[in-house]
Protein backbone atom coordinates (compact mmCIF):
# COMPACT_ATOMS: atom_id res chain seq x y z
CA UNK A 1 -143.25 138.08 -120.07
CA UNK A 2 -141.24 140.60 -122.03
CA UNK A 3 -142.28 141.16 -125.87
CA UNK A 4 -138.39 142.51 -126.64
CA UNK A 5 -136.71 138.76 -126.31
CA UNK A 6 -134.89 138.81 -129.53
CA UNK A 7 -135.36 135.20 -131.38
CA UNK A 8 -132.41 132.41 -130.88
CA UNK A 9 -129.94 132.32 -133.54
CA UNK A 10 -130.13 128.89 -135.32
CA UNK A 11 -127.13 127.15 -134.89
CA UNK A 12 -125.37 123.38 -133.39
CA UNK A 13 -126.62 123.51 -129.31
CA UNK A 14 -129.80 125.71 -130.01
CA UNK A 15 -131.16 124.24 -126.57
CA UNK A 16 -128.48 125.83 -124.55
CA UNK A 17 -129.13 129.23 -126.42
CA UNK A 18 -132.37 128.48 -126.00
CA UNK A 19 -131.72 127.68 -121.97
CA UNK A 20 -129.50 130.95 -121.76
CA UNK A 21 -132.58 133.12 -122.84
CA UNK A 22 -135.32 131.32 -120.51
CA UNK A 23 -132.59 131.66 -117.94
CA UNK A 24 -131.93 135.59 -118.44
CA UNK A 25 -136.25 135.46 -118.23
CA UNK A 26 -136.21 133.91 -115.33
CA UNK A 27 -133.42 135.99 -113.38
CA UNK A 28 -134.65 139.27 -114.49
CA UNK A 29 -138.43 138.45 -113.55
CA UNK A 30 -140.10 138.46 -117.30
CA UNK A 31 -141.23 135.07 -115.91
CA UNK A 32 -142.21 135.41 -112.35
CA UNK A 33 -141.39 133.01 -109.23
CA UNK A 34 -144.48 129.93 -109.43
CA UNK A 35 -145.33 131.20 -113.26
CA UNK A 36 -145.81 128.19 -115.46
CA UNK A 37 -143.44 127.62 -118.15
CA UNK A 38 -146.55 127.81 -121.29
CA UNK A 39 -144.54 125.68 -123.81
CA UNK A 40 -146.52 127.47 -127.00
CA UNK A 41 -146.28 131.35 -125.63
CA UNK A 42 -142.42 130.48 -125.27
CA UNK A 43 -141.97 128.92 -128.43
CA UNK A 44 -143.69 131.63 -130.18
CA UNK A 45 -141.43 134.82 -128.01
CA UNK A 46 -138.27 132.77 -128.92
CA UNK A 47 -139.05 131.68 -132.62
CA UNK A 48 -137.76 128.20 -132.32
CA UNK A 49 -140.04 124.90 -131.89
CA UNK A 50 -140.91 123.10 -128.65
CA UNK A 51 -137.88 120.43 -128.89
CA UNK A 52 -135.14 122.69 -127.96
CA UNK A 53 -137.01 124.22 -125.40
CA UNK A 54 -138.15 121.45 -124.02
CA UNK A 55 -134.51 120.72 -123.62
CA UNK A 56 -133.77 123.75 -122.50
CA UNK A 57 -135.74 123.08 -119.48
CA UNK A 58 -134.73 120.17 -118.29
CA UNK A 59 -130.92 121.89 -118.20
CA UNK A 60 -132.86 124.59 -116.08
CA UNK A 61 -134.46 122.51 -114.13
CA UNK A 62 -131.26 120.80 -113.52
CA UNK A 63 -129.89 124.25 -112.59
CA UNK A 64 -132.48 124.12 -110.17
CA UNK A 65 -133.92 127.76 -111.67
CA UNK A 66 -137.72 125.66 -112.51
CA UNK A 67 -139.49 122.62 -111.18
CA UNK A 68 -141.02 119.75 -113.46
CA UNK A 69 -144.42 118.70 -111.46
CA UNK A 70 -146.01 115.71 -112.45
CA UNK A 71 -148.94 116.63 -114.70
CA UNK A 72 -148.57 120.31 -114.58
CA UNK A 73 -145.11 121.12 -116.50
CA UNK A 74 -142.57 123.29 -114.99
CA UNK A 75 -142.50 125.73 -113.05
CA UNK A 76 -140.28 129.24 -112.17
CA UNK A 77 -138.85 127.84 -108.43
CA UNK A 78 -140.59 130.03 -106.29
CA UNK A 79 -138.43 129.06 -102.35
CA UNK A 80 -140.34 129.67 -99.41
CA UNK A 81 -139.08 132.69 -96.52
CA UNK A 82 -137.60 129.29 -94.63
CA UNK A 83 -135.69 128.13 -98.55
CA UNK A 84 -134.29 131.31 -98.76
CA UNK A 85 -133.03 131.69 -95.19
CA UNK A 86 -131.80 128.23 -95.59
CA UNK A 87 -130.08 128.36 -99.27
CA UNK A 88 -128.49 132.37 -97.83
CA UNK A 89 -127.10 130.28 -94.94
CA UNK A 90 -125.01 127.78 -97.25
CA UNK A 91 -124.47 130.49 -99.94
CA UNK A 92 -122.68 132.59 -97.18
CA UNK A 93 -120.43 129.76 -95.77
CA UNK A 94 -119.33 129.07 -99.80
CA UNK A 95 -118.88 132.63 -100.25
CA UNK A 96 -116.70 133.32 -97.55
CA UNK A 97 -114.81 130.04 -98.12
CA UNK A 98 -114.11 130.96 -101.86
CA UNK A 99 -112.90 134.83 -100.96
CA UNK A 100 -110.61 133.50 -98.18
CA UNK A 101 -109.04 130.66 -100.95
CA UNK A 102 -108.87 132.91 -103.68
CA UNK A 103 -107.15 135.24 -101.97
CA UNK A 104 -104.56 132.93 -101.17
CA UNK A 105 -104.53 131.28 -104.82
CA UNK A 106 -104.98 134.17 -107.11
CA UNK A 107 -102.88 134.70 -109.79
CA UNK A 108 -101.30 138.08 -111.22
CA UNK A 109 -103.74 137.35 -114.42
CA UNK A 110 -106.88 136.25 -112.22
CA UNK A 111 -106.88 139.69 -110.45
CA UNK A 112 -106.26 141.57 -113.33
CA UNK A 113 -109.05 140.58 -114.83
CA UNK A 114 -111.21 140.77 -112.08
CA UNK A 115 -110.66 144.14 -111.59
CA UNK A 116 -111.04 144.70 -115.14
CA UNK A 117 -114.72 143.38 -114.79
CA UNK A 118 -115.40 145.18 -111.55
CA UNK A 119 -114.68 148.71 -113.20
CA UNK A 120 -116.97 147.56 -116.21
CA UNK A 121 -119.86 146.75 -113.15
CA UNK A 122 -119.00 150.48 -111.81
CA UNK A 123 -119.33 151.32 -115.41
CA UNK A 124 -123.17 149.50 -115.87
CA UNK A 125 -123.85 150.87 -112.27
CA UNK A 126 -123.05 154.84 -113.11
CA UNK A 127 -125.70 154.11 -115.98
CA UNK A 128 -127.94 152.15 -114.31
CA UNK A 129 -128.03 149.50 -116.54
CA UNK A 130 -129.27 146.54 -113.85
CA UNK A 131 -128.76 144.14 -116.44
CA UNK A 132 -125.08 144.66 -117.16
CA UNK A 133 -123.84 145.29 -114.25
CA UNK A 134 -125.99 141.92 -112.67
CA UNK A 135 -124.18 139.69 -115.19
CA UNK A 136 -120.91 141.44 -114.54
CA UNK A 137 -121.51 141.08 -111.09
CA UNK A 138 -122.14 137.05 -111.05
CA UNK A 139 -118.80 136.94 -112.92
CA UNK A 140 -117.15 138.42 -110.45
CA UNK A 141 -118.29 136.03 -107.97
CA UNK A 142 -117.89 133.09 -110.21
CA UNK A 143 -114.29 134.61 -110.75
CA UNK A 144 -113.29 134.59 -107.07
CA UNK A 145 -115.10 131.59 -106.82
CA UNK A 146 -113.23 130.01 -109.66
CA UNK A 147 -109.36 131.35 -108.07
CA UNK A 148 -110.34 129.46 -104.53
CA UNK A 149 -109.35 126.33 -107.49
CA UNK A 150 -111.25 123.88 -105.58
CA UNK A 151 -113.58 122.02 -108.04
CA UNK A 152 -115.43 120.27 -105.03
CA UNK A 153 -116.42 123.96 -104.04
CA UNK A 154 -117.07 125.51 -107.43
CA UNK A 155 -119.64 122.61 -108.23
CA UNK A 156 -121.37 123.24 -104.79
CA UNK A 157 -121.27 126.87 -105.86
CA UNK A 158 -122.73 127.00 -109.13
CA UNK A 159 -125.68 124.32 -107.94
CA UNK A 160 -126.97 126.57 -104.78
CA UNK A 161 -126.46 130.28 -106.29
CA UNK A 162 -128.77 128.87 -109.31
CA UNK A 163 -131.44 128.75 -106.71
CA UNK A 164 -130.43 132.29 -105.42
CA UNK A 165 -129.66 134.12 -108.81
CA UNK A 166 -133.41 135.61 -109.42
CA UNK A 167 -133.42 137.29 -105.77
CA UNK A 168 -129.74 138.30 -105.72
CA UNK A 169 -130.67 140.09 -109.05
CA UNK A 170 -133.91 142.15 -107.31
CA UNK A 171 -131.65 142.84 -104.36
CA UNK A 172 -130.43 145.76 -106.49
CA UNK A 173 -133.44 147.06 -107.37
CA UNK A 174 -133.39 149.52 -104.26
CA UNK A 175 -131.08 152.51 -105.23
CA UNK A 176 -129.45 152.81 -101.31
CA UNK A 177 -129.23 149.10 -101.16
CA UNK A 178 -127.83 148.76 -104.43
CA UNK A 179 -125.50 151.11 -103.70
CA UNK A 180 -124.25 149.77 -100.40
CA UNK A 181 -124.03 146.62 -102.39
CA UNK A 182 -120.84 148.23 -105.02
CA UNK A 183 -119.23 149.82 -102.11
CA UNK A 184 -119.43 146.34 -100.48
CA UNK A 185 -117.56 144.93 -104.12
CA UNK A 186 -114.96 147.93 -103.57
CA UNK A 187 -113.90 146.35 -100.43
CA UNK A 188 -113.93 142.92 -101.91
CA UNK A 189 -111.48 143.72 -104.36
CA UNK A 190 -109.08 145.56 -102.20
CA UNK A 191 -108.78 142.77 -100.03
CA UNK A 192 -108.27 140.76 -102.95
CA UNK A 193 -105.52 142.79 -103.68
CA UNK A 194 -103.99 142.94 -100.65
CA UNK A 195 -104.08 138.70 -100.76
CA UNK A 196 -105.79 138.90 -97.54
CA UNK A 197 -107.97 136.10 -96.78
CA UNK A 198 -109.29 137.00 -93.51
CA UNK A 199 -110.55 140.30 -94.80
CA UNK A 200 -112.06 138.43 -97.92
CA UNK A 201 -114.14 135.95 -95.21
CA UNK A 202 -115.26 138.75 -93.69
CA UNK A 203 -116.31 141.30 -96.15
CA UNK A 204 -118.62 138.10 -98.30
CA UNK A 205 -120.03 136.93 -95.25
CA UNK A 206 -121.44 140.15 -94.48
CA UNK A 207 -121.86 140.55 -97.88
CA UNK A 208 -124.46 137.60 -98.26
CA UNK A 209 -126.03 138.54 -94.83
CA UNK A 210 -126.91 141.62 -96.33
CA UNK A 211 -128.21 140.19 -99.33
CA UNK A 212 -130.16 137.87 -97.11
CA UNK A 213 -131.79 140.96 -95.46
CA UNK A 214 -132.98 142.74 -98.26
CA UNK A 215 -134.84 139.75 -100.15
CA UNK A 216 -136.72 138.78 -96.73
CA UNK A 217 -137.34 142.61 -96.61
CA UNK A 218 -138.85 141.85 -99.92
CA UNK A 219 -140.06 139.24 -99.61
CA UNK A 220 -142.15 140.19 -96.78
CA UNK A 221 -143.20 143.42 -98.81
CA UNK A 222 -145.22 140.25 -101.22
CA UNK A 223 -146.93 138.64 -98.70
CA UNK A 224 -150.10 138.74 -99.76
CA UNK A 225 -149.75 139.11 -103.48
CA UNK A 226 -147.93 136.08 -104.19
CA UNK A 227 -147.59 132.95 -101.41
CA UNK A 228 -145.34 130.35 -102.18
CA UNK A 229 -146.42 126.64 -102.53
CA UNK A 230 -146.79 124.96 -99.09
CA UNK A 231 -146.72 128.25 -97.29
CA UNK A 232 -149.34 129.23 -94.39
């Protein structure tokens, strides 16, 4: 767990700064996949008392990012190899759904912006700043997600990436992969551009099949280490 978390700012909704911190833990691996949530260590790293946090999470666990087990707390979600193929698989089809949309839906003021944020990610990327350019990267996707303007599909969006967001973030951590990854984004937003749905499909799909690839490559690379519950 990383010593550097600055303490929560005491203000109206502390939970949800509170959640917003546990949830940047969680993504970044400062709490790791089947860790236990230890109520007092937290409360003492974040400098506020165990009712917000508590609060906190149950919105996380609502998210999906931890697990509440009967008699032992919460959990980080740690998904099994057949979770992740599963969640990829439904994460690809919503992708590729919200690129094609957006592309048709997008408005002069939608792209705009999101090519404002992609040149900040190239920005984060050139310094290698993981963090950045992750968070500017998930706004991206929300971004596209949000110009498809189909609320069924950005709620069914937001609920199975939250399982996804802590091994879409170690994707990166390989400097070829990670790479591949922003040249992948270049395409995205040209075909954004262009308004051309087809090429949008295409270029997410194979962007999430990718991004499958590389966390069962990882994942494979823990065997051993750490097994997820349930797993032979």
């Amino acid at each position: 767990m990383s010593a550097e978390i600055i303490s929560i700012p005491r203000a109206a909704g502390l939970h949800e700064h509170v959640a917003g911190r546990l949830r940047q833990m969680l993504v970044e691996g400062h709490i790791a996949p089947g860790a236990k949530l230890n109520e007092r260590e937290l409360s003492e790293v974040l400098r506020v008392s165990r009712t917000p946090l508590r609060e906190a999470i149950k919105m996380l666990a609502a998210e999906g990012l931890v697990e509440l087990l009967p008699n032992r707390g919460a959990i980080a979600l740690l998904l099994t190899e057949e979770d992740v193929r599963h969640t990829f698989e439904v994460m690809g089809g919503l992708e590729a759904m919200s690129g094609e949309l957006a592309a048709q839906r997008i408005t002069d003021a939608e792209l705009a912006e999101i090519q404002a944020m992609h040149y900040e990610m190239l920005a984060a990327y050139t310094r290698r700043d993981l963090s950045a350019y992750y968070r500017l990267n998930s706004q991206i996707h929300r971004a596209i997600n949000a110009a498809a303007k189909n609320p069924v599909l950005c709620a069914t969006y937001e609920r199975v990436n939250a399982r996804l967001q802590a091994l879409r973030f170690r994707s990166n951590q390989d400097g070829e992969k990670w790479k591949a990854a922003v040249e992948e984004h270049e395409r995205m937003i040209q075909a954004l551009a262009r308004r051309d749905g087809a090429a949008m499909r295409a270029v997410l799909a194979s962007h999430l099949k990718n991004k499958l690839d590389v966390v069962l490559e990882q994942l494979h690379e823990l065997e051993g280490q750490v097994r997820p519950r349930g797993a032979r």
